[in-house]
N, C-alpha and C. Protein backbone atom coordinates (compact mmCIF):
# COMPACT_ATOMS: atom_id res chain seq x y z
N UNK A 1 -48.46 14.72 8.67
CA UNK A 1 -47.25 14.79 9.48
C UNK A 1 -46.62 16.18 9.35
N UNK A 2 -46.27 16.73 10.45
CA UNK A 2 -45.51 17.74 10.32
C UNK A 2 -44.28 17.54 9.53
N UNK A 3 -44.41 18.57 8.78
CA UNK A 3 -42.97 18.89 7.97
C UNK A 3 -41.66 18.81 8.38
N UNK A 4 -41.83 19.90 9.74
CA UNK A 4 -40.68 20.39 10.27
C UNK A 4 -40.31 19.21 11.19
N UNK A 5 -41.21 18.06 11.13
CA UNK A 5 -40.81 17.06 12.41
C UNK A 5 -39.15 16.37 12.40
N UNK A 6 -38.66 16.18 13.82
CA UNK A 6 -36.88 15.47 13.52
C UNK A 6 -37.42 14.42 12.79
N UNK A 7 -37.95 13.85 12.81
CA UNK A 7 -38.07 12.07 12.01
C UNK A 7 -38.14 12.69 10.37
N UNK A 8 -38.96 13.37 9.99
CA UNK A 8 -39.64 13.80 8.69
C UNK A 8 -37.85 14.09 8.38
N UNK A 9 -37.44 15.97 9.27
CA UNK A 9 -35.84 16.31 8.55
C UNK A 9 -35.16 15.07 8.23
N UNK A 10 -34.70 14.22 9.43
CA UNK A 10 -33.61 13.45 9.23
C UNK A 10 -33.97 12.23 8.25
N UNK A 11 -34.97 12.14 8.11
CA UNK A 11 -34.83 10.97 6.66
C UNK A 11 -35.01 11.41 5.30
N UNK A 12 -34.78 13.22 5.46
CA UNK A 12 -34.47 13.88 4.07
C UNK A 12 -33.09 14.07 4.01
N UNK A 13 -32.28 13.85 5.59
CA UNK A 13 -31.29 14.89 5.11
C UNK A 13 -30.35 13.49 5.10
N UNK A 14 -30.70 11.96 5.66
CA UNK A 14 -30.68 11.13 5.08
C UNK A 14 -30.27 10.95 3.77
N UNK A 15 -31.37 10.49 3.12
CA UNK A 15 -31.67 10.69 1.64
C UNK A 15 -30.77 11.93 0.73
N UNK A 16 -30.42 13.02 0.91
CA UNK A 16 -29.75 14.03 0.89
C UNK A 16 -28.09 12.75 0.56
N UNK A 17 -28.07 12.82 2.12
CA UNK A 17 -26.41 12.10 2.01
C UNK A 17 -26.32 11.18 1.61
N UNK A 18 -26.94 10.24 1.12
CA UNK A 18 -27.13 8.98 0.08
C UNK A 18 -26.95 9.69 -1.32
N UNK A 19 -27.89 10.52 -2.05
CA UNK A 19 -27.64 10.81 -2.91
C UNK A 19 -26.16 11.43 -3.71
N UNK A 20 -26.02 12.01 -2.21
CA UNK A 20 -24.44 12.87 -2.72
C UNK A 20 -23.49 11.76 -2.81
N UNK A 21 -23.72 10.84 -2.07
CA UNK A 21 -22.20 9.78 -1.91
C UNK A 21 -22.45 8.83 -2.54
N UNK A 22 -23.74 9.01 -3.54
CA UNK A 22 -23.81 7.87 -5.23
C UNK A 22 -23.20 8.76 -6.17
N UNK A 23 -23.53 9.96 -6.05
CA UNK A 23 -23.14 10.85 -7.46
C UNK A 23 -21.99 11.80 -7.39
N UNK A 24 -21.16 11.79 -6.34
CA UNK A 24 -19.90 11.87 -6.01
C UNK A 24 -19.22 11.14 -6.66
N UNK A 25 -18.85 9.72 -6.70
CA UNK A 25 -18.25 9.03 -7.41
C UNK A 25 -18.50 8.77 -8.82
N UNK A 26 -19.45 9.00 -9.44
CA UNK A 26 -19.72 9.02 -10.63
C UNK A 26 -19.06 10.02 -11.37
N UNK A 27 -19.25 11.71 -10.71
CA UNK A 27 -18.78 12.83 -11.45
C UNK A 27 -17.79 12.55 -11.47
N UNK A 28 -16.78 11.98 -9.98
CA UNK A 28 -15.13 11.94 -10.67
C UNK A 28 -14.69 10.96 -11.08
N UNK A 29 -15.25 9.39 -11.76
CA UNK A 29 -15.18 9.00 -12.94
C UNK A 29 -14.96 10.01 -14.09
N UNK A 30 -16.20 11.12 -14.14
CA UNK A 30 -16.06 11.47 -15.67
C UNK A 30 -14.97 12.82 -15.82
N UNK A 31 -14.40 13.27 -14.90
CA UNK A 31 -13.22 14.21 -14.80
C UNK A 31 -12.83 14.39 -16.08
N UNK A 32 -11.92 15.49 -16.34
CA UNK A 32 -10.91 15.15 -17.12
C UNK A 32 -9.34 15.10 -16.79
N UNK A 33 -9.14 14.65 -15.55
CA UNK A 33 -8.02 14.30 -15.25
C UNK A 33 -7.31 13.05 -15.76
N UNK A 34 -6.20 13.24 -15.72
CA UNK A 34 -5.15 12.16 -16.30
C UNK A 34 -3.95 11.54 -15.16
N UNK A 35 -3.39 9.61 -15.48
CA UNK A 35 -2.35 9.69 -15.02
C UNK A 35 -1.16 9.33 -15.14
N UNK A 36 -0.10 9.72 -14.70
CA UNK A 36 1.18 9.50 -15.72
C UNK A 36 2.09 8.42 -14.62
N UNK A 37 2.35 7.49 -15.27
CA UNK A 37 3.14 6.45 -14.24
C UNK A 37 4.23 6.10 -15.25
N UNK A 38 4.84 5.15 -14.63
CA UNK A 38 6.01 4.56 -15.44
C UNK A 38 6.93 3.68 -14.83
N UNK A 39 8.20 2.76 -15.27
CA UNK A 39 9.16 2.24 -14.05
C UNK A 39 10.23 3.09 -14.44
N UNK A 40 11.23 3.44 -13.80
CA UNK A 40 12.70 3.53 -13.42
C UNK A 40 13.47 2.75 -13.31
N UNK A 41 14.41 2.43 -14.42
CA UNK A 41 15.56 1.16 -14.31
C UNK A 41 16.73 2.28 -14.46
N UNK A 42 17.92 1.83 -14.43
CA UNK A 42 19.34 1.79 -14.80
C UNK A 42 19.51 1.31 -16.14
N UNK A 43 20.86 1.59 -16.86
CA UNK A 43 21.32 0.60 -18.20
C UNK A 43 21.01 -0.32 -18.36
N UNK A 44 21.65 -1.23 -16.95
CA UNK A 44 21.08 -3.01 -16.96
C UNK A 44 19.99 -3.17 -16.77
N UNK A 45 18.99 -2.42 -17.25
CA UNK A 45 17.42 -2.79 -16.78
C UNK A 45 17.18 -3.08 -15.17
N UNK A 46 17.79 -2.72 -14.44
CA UNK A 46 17.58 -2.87 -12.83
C UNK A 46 16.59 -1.56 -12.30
N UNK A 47 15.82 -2.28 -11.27
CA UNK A 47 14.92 -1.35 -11.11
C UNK A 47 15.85 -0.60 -10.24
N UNK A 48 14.91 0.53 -10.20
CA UNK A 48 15.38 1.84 -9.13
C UNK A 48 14.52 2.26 -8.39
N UNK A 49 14.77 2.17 -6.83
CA UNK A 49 13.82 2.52 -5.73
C UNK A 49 13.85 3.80 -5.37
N UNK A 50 13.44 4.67 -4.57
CA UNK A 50 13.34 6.13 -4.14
C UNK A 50 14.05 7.25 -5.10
N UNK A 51 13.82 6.80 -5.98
CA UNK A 51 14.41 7.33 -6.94
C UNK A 51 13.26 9.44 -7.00
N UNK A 52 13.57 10.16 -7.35
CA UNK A 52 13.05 11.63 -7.23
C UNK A 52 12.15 11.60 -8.18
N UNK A 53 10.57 11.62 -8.57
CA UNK A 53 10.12 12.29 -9.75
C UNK A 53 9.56 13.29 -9.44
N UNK A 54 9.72 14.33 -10.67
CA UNK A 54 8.70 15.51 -10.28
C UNK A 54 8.11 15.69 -12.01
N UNK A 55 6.76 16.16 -11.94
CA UNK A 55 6.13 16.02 -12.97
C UNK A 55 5.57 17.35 -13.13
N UNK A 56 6.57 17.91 -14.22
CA UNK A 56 5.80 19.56 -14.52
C UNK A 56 4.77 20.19 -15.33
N UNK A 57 3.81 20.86 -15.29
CA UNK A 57 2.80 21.29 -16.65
C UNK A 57 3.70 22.17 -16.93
N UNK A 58 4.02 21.97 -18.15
CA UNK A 58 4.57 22.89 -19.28
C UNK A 58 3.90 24.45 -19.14
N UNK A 59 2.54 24.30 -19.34
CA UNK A 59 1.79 25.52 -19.65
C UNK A 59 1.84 26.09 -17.99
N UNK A 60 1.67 25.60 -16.97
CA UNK A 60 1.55 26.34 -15.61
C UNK A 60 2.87 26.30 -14.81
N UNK A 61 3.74 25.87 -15.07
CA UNK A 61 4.58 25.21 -14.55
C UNK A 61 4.60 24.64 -13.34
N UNK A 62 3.39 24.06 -13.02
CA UNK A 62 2.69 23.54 -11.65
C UNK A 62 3.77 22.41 -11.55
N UNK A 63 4.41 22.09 -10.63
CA UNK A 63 5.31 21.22 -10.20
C UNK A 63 5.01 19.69 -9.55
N UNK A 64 4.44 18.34 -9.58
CA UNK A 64 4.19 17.53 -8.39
C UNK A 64 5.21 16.30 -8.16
N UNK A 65 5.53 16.53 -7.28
CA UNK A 65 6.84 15.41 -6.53
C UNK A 65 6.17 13.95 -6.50
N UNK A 66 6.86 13.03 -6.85
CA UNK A 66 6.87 11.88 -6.26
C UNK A 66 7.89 10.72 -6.17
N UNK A 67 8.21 9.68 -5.33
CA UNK A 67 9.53 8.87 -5.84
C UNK A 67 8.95 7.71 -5.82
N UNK A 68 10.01 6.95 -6.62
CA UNK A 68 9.57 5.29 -6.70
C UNK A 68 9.47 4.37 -5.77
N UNK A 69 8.54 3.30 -5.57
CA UNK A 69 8.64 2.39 -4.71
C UNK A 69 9.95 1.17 -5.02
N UNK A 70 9.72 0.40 -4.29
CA UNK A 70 10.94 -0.96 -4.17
C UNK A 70 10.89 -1.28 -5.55
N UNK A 71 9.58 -1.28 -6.24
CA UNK A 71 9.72 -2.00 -7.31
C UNK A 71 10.61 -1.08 -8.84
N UNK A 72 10.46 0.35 -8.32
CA UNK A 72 10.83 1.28 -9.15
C UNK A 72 9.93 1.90 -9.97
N UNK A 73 8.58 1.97 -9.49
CA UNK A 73 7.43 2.44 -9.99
C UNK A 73 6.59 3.60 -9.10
N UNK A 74 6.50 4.12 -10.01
CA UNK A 74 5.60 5.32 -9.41
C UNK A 74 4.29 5.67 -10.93
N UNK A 75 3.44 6.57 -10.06
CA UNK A 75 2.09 7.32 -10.57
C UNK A 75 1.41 8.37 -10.17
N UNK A 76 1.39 9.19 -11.02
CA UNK A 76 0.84 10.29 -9.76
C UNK A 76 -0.57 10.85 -10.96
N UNK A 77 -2.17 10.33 -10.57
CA UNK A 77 -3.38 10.57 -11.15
C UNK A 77 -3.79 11.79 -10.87
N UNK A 78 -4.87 11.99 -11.35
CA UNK A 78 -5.35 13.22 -11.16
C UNK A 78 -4.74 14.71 -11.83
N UNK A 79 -4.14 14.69 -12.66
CA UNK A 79 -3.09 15.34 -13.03
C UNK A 79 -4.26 16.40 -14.01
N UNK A 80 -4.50 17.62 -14.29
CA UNK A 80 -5.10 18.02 -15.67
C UNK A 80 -4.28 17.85 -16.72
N UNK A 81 -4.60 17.48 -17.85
CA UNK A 81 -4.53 17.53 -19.11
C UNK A 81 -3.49 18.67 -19.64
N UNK A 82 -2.66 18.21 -20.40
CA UNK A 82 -1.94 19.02 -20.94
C UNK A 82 -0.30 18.47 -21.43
N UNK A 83 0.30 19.65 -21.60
CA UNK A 83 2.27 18.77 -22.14
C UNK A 83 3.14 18.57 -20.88
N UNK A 84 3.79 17.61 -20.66
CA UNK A 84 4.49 17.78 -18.87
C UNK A 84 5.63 17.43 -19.01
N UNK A 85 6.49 17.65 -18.38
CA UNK A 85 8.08 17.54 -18.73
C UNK A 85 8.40 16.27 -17.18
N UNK A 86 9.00 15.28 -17.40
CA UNK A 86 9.55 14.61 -16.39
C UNK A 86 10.31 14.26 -15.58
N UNK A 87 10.96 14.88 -14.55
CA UNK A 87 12.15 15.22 -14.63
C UNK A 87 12.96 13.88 -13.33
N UNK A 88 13.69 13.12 -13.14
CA UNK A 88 13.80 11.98 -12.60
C UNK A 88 15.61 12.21 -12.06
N UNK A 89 15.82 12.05 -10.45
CA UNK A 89 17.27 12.41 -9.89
C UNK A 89 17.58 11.16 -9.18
N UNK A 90 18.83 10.74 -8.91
CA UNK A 90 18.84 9.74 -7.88
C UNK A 90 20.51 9.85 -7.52
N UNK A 91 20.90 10.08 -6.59
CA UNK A 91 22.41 9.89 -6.18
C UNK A 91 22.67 9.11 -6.73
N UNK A 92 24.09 9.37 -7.27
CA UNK A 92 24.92 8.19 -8.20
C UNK A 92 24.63 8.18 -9.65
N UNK A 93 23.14 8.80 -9.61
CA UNK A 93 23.10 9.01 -11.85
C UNK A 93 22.81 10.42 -12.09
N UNK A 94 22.85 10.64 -13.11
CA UNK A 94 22.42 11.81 -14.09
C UNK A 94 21.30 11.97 -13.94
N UNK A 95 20.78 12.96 -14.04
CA UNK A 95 19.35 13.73 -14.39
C UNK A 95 18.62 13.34 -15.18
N UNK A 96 17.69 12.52 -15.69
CA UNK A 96 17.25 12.16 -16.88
C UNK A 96 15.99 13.34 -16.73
N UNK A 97 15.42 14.13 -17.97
CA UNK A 97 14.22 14.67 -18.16
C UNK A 97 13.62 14.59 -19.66
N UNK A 98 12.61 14.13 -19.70
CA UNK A 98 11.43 13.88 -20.83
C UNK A 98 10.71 14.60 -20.63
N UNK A 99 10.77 15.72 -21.95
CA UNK A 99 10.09 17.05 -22.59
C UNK A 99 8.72 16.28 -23.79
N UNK A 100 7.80 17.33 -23.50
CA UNK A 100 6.45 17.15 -24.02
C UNK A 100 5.75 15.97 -23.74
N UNK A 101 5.58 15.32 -22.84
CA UNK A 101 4.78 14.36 -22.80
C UNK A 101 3.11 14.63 -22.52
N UNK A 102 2.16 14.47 -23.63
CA UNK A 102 1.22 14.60 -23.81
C UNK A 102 -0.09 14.02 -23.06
N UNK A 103 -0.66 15.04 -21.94
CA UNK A 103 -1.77 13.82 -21.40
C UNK A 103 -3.17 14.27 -21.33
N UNK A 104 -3.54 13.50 -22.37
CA UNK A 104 -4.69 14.17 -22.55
C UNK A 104 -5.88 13.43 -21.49
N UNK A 105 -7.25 14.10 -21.84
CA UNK A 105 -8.50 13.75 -20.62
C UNK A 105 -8.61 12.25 -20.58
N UNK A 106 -8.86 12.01 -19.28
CA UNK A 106 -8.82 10.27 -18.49
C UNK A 106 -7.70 9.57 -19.20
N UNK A 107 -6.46 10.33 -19.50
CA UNK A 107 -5.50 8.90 -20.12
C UNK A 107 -4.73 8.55 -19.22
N UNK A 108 -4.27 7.64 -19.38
CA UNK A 108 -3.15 6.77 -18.57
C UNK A 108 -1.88 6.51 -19.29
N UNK A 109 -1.16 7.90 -19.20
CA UNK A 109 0.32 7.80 -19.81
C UNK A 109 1.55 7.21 -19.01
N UNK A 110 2.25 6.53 -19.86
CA UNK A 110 3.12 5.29 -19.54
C UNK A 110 4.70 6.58 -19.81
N UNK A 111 5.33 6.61 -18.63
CA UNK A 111 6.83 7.24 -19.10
C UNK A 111 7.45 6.58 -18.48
N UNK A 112 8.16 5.39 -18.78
CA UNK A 112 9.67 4.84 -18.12
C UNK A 112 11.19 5.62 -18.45
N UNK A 113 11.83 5.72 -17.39
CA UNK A 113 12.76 6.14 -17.65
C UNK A 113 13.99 5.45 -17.50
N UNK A 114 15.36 5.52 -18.32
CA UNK A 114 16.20 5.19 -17.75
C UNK A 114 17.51 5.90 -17.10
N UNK A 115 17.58 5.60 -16.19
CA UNK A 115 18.70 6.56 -15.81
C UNK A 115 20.44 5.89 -16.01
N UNK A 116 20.91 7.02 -15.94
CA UNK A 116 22.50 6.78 -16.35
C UNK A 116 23.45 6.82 -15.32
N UNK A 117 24.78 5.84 -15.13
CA UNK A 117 25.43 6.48 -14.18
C UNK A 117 26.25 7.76 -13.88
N UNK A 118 26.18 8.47 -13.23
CA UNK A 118 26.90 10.11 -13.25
C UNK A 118 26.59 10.95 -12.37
N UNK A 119 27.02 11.99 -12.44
CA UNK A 119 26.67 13.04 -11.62
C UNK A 119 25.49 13.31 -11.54
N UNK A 120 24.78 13.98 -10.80
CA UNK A 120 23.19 14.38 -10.84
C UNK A 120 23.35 15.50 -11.51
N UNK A 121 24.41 16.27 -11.72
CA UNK A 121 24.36 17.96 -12.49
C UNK A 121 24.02 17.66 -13.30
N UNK A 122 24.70 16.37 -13.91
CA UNK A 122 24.43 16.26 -15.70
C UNK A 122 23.21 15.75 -16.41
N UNK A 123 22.61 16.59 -16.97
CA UNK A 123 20.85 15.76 -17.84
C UNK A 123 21.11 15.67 -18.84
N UNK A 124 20.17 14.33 -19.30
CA UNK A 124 20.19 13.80 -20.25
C UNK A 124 18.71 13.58 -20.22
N UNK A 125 18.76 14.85 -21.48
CA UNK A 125 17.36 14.98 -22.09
C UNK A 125 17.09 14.52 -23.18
N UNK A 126 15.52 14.16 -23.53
CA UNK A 126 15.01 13.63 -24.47
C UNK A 126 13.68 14.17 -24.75
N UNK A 127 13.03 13.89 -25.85
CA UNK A 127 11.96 14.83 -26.15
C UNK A 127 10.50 13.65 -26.46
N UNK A 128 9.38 13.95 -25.78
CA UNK A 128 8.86 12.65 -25.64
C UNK A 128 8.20 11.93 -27.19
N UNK A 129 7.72 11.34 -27.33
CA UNK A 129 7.64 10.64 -28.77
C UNK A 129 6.38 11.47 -29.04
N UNK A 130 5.49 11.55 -30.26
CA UNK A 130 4.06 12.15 -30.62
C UNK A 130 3.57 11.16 -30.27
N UNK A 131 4.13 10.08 -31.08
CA UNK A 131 2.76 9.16 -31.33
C UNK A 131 2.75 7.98 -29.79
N UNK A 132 2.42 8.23 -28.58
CA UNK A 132 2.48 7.29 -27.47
C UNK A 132 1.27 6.57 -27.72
N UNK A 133 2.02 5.03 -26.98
CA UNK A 133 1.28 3.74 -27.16
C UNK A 133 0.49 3.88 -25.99
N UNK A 134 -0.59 2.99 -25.68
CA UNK A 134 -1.12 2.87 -24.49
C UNK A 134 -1.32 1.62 -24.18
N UNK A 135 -0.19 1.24 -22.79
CA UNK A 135 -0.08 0.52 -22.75
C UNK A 135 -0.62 -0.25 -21.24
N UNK A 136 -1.02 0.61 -20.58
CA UNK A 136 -1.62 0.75 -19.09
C UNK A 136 -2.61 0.11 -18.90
N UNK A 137 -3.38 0.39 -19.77
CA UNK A 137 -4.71 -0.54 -19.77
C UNK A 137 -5.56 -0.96 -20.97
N UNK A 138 -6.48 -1.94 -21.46
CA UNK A 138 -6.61 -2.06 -22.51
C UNK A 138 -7.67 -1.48 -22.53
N UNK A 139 -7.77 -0.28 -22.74
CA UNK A 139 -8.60 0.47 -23.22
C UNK A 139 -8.12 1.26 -25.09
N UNK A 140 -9.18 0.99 -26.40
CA UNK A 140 -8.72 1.05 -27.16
C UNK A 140 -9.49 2.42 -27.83
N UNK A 141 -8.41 3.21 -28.08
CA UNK A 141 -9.05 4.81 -28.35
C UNK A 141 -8.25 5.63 -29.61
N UNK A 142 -9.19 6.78 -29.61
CA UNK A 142 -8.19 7.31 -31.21
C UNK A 142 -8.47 8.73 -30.69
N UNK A 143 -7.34 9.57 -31.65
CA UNK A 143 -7.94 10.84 -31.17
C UNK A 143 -8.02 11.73 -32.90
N UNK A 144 -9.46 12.66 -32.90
CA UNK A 144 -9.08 13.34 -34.64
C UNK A 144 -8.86 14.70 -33.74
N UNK A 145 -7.41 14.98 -34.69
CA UNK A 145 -6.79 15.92 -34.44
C UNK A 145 -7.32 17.70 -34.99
N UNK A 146 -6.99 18.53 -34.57
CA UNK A 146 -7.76 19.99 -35.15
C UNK A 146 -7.91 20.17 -36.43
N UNK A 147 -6.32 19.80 -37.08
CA UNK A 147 -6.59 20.24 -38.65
C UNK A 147 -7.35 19.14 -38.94
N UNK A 148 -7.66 17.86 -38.64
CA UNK A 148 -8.66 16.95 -39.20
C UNK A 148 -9.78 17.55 -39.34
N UNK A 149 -10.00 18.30 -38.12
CA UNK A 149 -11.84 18.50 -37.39
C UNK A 149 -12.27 19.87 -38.77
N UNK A 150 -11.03 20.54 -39.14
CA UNK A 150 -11.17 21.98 -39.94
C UNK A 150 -11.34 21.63 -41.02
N UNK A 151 -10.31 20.67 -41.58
CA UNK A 151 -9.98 20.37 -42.97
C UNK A 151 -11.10 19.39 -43.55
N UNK A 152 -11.47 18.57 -43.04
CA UNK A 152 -12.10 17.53 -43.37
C UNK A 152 -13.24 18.00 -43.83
N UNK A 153 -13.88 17.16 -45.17
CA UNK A 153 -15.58 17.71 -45.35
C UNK A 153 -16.51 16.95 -44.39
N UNK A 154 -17.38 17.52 -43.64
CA UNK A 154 -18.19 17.07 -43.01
C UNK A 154 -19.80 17.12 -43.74
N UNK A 155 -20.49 16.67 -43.79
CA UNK A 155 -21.98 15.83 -44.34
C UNK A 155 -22.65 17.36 -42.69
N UNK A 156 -22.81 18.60 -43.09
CA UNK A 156 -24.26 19.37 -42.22
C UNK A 156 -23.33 19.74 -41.12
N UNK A 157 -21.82 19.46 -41.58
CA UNK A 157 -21.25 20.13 -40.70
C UNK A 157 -21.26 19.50 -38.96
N UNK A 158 -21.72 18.23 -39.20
CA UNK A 158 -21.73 17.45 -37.41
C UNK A 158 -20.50 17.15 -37.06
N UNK A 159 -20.44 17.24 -35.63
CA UNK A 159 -19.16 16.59 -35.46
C UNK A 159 -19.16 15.09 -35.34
N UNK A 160 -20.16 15.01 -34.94
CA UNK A 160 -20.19 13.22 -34.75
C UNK A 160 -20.03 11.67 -36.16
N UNK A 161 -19.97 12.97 -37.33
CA UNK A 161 -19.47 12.14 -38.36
C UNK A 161 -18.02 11.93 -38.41
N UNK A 162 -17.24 12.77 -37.53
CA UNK A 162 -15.85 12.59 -37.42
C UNK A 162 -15.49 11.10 -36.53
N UNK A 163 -16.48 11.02 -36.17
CA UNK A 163 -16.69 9.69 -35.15
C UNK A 163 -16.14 8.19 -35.75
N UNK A 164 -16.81 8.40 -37.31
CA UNK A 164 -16.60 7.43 -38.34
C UNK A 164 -15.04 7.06 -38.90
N UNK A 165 -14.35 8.36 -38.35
CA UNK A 165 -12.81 8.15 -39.00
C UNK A 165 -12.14 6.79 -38.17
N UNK A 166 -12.69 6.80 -37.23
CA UNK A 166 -12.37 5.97 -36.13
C UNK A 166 -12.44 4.34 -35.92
N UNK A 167 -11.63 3.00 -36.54
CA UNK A 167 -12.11 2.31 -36.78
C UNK A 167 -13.09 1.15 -35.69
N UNK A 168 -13.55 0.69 -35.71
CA UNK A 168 -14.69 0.15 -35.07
C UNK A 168 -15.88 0.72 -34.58
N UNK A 169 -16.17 1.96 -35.04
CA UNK A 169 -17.23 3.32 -34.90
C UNK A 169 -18.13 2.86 -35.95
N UNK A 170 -19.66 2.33 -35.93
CA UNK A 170 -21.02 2.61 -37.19
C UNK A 170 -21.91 3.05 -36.61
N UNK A 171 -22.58 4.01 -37.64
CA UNK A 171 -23.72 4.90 -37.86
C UNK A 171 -24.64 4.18 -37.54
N UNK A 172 -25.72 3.94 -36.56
CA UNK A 172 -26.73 2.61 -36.81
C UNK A 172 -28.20 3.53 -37.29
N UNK A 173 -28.02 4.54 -37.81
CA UNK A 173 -28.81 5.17 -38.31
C UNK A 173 -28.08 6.12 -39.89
N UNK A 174 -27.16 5.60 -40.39
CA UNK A 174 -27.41 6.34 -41.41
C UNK A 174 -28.20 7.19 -42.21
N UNK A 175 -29.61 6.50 -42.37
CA UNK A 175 -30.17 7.81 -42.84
C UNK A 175 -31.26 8.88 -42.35
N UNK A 176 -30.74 9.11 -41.27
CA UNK A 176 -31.17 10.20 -40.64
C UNK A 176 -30.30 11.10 -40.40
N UNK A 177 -30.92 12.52 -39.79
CA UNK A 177 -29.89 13.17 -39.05
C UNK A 177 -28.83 12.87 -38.09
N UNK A 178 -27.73 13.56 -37.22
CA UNK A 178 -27.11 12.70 -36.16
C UNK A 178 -27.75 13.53 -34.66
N UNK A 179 -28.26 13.02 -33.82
CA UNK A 179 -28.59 13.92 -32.94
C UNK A 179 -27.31 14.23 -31.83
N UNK A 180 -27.53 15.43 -30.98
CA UNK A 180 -26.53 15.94 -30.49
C UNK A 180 -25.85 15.26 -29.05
N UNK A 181 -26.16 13.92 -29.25
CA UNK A 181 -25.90 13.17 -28.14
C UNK A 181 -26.00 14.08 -26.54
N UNK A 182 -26.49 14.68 -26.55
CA UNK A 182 -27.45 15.01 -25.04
C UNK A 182 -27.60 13.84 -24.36
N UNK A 183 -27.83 14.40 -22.91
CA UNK A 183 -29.06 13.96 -22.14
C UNK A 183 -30.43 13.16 -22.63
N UNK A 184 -30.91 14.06 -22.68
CA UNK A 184 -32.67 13.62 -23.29
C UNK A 184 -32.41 13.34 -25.09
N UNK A 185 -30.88 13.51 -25.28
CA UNK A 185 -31.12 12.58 -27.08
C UNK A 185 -30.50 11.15 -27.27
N UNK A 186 -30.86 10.53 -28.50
CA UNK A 186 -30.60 9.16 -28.22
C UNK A 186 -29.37 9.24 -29.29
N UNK A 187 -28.37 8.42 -28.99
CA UNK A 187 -27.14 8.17 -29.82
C UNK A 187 -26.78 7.51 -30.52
N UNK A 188 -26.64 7.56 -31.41
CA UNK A 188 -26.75 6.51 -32.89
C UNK A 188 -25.20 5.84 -33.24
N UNK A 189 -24.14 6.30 -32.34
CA UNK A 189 -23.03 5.58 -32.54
C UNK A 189 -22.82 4.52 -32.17
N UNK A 190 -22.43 3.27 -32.74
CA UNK A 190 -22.02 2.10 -31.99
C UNK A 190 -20.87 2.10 -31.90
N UNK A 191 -19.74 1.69 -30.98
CA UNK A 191 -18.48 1.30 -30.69
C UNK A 191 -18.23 -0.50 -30.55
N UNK A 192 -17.17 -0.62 -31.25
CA UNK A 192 -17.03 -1.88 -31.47
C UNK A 192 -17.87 -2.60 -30.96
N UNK A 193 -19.07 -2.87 -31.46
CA UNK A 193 -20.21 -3.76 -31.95
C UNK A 193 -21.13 -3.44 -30.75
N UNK A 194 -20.87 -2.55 -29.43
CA UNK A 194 -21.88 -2.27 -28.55
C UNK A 194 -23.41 -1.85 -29.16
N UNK A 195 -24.07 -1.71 -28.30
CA UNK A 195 -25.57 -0.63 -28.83
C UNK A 195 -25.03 0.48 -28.88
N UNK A 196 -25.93 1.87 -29.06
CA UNK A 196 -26.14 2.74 -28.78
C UNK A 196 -26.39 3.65 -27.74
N UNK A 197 -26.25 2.84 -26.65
CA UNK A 197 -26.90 3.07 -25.33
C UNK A 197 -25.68 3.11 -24.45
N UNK A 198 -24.43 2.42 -25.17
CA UNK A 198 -23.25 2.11 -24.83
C UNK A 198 -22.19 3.46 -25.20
N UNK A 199 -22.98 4.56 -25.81
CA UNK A 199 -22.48 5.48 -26.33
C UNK A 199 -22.40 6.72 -25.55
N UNK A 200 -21.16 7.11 -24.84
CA UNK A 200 -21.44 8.31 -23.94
C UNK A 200 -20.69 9.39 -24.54
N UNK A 201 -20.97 10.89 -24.58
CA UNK A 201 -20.40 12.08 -25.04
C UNK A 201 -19.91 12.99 -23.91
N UNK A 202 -18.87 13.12 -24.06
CA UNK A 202 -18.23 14.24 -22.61
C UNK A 202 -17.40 15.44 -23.49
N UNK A 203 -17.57 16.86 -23.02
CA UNK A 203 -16.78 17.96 -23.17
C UNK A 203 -15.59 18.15 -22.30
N UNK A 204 -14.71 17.65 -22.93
CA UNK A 204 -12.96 18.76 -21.82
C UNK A 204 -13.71 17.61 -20.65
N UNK A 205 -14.34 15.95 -20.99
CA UNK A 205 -14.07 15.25 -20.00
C UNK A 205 -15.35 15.02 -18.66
N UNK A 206 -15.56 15.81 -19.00
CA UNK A 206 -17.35 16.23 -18.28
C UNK A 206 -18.64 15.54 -19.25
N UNK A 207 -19.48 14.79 -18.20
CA UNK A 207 -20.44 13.81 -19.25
C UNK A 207 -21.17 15.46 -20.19
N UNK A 208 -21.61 15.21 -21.55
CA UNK A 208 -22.22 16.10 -21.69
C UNK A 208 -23.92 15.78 -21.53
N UNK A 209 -24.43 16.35 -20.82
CA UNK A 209 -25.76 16.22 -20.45
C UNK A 209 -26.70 17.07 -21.08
């Protein structure tokens, strides 16, 4: 068959657009984007509708708007990683803004706010907690922090023994080496009682391959 034939192209370029629109959705699964939602009440716990959010990166000071629905909820995904300040307006209250809120790769950070009655000039700031719960979804995760990764003695210097600090994390190979969880290597971590196979490694959020 000719190469160049229309039937031959178009059931490559076919095949072509099949492939892209399986592995399209996969890569932005493994992103490292984050998203930050939360509700908006008042004192009396009453929700608050169209209420103003804008959600800042600290480090860029990249700005993104959004307001609450009827229910007093909003989310805005896709966000990169990093500290974000929250800043929340509504005729009739005060300014509320929440400093440092931490979002690290694929999390789902929870910021409710409450607002006060008052002027909008006036803010009432707060500084966000370290230690945030996750409460969005039950997904159950830990994070080892830098001075852990420095300080700590590591067994050949791997990182993947830091893995172990982590509770529901076993070695199913103890006595071997740890391989570098690649692509073409096999992974010896189990997570709460999965296989090994159940074990995926990503950099800054990107599968590592």
């Amino acid at each position: 068959m000719n190469p160049r034939s229309p039937y031959l192209l178009g059931k490559i370029m076919l095949i072509m657009a099949l492939s892209v629109a399986w592995v399209a959705p996969a890569l932005a699964q493994l992103t490292g984007s984050g998203t930050i939602q939360g509700t908006v009440t008042d004192t009396s716990n009453s929700l608050i509708a169209d209420a103003n959010v804008i959600l800042m990166n600290e480090a860029t000071d990249v700005k993104t708007p959004t307001t609450t629905n009827a229910g007093g909820e909003y989310s805005v995904p896709a966000l990169p990683p990093g500290r974000y300040t929250v800043t929340v307006t509504k005729p009739g209250f005060k300014t509320a803004v929440e400093t440092g809120v931490i979002l690290d790769p694929t999390q789902v950070a929870t910021v409710n706010i409450v607002l006060q009655v008052g002027q909008t000039v006036t803010k009432v700031e707060v500084s966000a907690s370290a230690a945030q719960v996750q409460l969005a979804t039950p997904e159950v995760s830990n994070q080892i922090s830098q001075t852990e990764a420095v300080t700590l003695p590591i067994n050949g210097r791997n990182y993947q023994t830091l893995a172990l600090l982590v509770p529901g994390v076993t070695n199913l190979s103890p006595g071997n080496s740890l391989n570098q969880g690649g692509f073409l290597t096999s992974n010896v971590m189990s997570v709460n009682g999965m296989g090994n196979s159940g074990t995926l490694y990503t950099v800054d959020g990107i599968w590592d391959m």
